[in-house]
Protein backbone atom coordinates (compact mmCIF):
# COMPACT_ATOMS: atom_id res chain seq x y z
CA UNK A 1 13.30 -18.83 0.43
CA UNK A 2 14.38 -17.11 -3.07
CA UNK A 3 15.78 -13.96 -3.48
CA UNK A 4 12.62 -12.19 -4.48
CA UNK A 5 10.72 -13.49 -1.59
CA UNK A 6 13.00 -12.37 0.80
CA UNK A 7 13.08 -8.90 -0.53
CA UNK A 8 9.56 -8.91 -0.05
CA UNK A 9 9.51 -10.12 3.24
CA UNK A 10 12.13 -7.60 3.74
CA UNK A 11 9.73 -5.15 2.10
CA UNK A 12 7.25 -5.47 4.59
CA UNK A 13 9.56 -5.32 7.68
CA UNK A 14 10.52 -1.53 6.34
CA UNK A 15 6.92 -0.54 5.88
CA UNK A 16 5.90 -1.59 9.48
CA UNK A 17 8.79 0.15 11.13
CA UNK A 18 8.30 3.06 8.85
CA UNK A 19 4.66 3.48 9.82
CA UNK A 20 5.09 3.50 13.12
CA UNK A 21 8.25 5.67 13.17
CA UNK A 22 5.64 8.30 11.05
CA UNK A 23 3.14 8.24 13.26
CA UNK A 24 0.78 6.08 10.98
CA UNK A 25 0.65 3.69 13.65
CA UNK A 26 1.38 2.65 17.30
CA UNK A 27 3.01 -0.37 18.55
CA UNK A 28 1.86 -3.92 16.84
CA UNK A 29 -1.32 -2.98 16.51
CA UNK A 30 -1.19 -2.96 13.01
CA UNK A 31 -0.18 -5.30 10.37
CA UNK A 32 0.72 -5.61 6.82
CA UNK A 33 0.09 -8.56 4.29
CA UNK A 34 1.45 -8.91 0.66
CA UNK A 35 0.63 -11.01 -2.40
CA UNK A 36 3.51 -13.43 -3.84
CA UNK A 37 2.61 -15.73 -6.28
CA UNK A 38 0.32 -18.08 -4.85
CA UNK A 39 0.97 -17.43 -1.24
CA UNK A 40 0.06 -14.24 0.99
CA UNK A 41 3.02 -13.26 3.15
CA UNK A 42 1.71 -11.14 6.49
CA UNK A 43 3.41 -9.66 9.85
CA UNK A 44 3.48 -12.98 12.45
CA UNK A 45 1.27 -11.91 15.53
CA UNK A 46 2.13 -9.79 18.46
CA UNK A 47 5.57 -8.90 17.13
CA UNK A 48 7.34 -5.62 17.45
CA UNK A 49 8.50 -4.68 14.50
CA UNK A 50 12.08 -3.75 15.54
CA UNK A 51 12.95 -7.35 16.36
CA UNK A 52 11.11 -8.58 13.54
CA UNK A 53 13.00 -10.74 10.82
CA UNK A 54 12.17 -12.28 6.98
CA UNK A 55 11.93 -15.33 8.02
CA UNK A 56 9.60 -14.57 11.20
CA UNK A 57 6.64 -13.65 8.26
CA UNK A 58 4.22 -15.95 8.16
CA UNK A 59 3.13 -17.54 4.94
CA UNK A 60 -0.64 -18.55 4.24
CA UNK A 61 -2.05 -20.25 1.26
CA UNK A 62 -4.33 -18.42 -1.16
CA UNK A 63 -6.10 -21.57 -2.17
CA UNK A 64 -6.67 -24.81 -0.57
CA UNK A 65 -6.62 -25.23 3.59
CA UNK A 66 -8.04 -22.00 4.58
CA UNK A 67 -6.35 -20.49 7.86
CA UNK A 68 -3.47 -22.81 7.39
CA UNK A 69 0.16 -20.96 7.79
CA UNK A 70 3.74 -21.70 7.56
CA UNK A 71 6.49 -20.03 9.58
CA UNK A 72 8.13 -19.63 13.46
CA UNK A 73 5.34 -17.82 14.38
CA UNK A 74 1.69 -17.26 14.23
CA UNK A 75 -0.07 -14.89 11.70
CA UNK A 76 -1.36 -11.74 12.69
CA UNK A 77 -4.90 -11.95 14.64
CA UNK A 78 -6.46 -10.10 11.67
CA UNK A 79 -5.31 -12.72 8.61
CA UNK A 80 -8.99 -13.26 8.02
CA UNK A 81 -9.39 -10.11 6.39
CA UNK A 82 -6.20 -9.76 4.89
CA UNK A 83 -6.41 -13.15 3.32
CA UNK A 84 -10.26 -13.06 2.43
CA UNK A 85 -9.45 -9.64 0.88
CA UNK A 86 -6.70 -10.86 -1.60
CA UNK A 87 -8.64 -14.28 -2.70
CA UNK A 88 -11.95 -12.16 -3.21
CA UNK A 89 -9.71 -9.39 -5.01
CA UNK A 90 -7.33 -10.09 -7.51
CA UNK A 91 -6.11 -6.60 -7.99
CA UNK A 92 -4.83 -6.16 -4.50
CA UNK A 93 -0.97 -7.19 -4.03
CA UNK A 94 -0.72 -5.33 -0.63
CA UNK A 95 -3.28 -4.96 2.32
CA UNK A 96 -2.30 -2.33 4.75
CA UNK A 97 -4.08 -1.69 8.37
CA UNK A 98 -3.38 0.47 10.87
CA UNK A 99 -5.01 1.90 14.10
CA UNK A 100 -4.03 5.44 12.93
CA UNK A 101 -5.30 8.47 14.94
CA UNK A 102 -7.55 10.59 12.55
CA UNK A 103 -9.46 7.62 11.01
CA UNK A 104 -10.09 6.03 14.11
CA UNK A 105 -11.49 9.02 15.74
CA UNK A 106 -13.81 9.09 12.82
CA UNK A 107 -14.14 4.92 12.71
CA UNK A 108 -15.05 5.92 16.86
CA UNK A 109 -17.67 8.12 15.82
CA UNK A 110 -19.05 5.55 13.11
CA UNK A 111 -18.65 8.62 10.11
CA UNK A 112 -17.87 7.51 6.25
CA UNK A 113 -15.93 10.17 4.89
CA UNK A 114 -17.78 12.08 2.20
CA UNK A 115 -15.72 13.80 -0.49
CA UNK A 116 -14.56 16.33 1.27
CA UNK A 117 -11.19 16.20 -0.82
CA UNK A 118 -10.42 15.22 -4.31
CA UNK A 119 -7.88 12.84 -3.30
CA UNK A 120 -10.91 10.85 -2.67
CA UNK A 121 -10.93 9.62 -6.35
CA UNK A 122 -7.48 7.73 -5.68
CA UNK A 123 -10.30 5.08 -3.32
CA UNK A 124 -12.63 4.42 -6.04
CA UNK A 125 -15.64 6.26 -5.35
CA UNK A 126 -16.78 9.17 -3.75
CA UNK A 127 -16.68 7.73 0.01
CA UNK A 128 -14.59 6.19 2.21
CA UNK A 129 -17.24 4.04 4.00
CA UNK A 130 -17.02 2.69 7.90
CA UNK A 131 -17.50 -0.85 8.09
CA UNK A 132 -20.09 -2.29 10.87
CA UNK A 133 -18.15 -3.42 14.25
CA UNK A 134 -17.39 -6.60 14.94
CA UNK A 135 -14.61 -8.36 17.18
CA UNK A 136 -11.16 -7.80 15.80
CA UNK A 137 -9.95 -11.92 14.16
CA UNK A 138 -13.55 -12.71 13.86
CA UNK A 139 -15.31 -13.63 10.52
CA UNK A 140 -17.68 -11.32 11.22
CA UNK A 141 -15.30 -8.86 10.63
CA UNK A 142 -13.78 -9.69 7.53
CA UNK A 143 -17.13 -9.84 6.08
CA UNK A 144 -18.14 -6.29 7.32
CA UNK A 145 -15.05 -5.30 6.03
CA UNK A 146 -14.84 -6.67 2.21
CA UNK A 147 -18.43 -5.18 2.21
CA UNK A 148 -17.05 -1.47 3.01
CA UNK A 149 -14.48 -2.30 0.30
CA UNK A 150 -16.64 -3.25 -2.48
CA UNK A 151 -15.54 -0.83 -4.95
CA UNK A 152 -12.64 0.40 -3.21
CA UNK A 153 -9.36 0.82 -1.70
CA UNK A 154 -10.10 1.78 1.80
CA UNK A 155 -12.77 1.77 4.42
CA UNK A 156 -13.23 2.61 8.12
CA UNK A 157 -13.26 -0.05 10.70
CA UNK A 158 -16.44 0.63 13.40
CA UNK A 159 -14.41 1.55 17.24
CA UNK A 160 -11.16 0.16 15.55
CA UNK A 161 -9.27 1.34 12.51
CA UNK A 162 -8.39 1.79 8.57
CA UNK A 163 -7.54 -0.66 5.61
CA UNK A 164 -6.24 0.35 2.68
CA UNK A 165 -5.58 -2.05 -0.02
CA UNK A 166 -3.08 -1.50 -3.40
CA UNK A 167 -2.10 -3.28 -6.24
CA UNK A 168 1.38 -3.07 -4.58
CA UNK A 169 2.64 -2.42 -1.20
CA UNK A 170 3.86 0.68 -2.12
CA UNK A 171 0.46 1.53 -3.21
CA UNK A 172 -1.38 0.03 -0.44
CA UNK A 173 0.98 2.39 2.12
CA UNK A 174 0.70 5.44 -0.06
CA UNK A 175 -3.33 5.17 0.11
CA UNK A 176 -3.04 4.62 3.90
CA UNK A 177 -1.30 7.69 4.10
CA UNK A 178 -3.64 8.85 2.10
CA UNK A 179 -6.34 8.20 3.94
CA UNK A 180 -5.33 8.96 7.37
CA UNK A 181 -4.68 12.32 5.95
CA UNK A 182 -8.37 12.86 4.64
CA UNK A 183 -9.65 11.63 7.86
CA UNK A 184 -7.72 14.26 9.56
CA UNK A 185 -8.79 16.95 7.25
CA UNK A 186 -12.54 15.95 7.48
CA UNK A 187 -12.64 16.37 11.11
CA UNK A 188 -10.83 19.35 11.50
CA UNK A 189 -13.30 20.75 8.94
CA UNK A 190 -15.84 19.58 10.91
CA UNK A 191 -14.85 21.75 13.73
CA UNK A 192 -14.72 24.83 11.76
CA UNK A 193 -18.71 23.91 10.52
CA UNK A 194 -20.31 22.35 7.90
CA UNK A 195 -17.78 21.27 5.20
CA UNK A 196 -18.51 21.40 1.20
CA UNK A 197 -18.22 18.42 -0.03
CA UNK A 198 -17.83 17.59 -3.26
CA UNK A 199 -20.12 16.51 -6.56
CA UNK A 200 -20.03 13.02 -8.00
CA UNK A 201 -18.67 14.40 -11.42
CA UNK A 202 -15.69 16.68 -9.87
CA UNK A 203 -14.72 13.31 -8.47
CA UNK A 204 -15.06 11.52 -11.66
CA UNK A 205 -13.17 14.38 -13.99
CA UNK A 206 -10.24 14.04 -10.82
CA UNK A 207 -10.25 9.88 -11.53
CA UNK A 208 -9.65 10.28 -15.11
CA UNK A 209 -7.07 13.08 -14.37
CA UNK A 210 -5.12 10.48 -11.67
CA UNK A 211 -4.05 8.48 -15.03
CA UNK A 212 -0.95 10.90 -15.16
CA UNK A 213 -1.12 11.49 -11.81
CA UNK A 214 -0.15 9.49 -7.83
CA UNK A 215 2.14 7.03 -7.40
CA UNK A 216 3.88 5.91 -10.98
CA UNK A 217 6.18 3.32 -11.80
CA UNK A 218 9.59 5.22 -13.06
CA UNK A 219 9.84 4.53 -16.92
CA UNK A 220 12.46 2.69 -18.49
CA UNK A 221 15.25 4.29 -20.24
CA UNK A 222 16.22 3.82 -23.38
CA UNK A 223 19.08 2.29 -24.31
CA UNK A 224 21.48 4.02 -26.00
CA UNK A 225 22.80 2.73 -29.65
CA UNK A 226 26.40 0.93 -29.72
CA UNK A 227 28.50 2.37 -32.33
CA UNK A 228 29.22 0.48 -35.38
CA UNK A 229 32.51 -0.69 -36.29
CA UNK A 230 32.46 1.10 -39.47
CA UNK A 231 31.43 4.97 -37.29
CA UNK A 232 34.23 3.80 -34.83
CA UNK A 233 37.02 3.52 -37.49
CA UNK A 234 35.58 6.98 -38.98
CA UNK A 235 35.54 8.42 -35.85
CA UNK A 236 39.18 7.19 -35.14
CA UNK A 237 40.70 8.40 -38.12
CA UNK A 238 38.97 11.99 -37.49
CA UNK A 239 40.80 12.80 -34.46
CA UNK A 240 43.96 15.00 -35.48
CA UNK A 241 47.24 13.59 -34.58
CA UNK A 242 49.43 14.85 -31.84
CA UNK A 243 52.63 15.69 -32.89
CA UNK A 244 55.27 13.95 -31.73
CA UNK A 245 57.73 15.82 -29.50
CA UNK A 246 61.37 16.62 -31.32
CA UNK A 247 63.39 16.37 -27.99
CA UNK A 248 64.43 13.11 -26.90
């Protein structure tokens, strides 16, 4: 294992602890998957996250023997979707799912989220949709879910949970926050009546707005120039003198 794969594995350990620690989350029920070169790295199975270490992730090939793994310990129960989600998307570097309160409620309840809040235009679209049921590992699933995702970066899982899927981890946990925050905002609208929900082109004027706008990589300084030799000397001879003391 290189240095850059464990700091990914590393990476993911954080994230999992993190989510849970916020709230995001509750026990293993969730799990986290990430792109590295030609390999998906995801949380092993039934693992609490506290005890977890790098080289307790899993490993699965992108291409070749579907399903087969590498590591200690088996791959999370949901790998299907994880891994069917980065081979079908090339975009995605980081699948996040969790069971988190708000969007299960509405996953419960079988609601998409309508745009209820601009944030919506970070997903894609102007819905977060909620994927058919089907039993969690299963096929089935996957397939229900890279149908909700068709077009974007989170959906609703029926009676179960949330994906949300990034170019990054980083961006993949930001959108799950995200989203579990919409989720919680659309049903406490709900309660107040009938909420107004945004038009297709006040999402699509907030999408072109998010290009200065979310979760940015910090831009590189510029280096500063090195002095020539000649400016040096210059420089040098510009100082005054000190005087030297008389008393010895």
């Amino acid at each position: 294992m290189n240095r850059e794969e464990r700091l990914i594995r590393e990476t993911i350990i954080a994230k999992c602890r993190w989510m849970n620690a916020s709230g995001l989350n509750q026990g293993t029920s969730g799990n986290i998957s990430a792109r590295y070169k030609d390999r998906m790295l995801i949380t092993p199975s039934a693992t609490p996250y506290d005890s977890m270490k790098p080289e307790m992730i899993a490993a699965m090939p992108l291409e070749g023997d579907y399903g087969s793994w590498d590591g200690p310990l088996k791959p999370s129960t949901e790998w299907r979707f994880h891994l069917d989600i980065m081979r079908g998307r090339p975009d995605v570097g980081g699948v996040v799912h969790t069971h988190s309160t708000y969007a299960t409620v509405l996953a419960i309840a079988r609601k998409p989220i309508p745009a209820c809040h601009y944030m919506m235009a970070a997903f894609g679209g102007t819905d977060i949709r909620c994927a058919g049921y089907a039993r969690f590992g299963t096929a089935e699933l996957s397939e229900l879910a890279l149908e909700a995702l068709e077009g974007r970066n989170g959906c609703l899982l029926a009676n179960h949970g949330m994906i949300a899927v990034g170019a990054n981890l980083d961006k993949a946990m930001w959108l799950a926050v995200e989203l579990e925050t919409i989720a919680k905002q659309y049903y406490l609208s709900l309660a107040l009546g009938q909420p107004h929900i945004l038009g297709d082109a006040e999402i699509a004027e907030t999408a072109q707005g998010f290009s200065t706008y979310g979760l940015q990589e910090p831009k590189a300084k510029a280096a500063k120039p090195a002095k020539t030799a000649t400016k040096a000397r210059a420089a040098a001879r510009s100082k005054p003198e000190k005087k030297r003391s008389s008393k010895r």
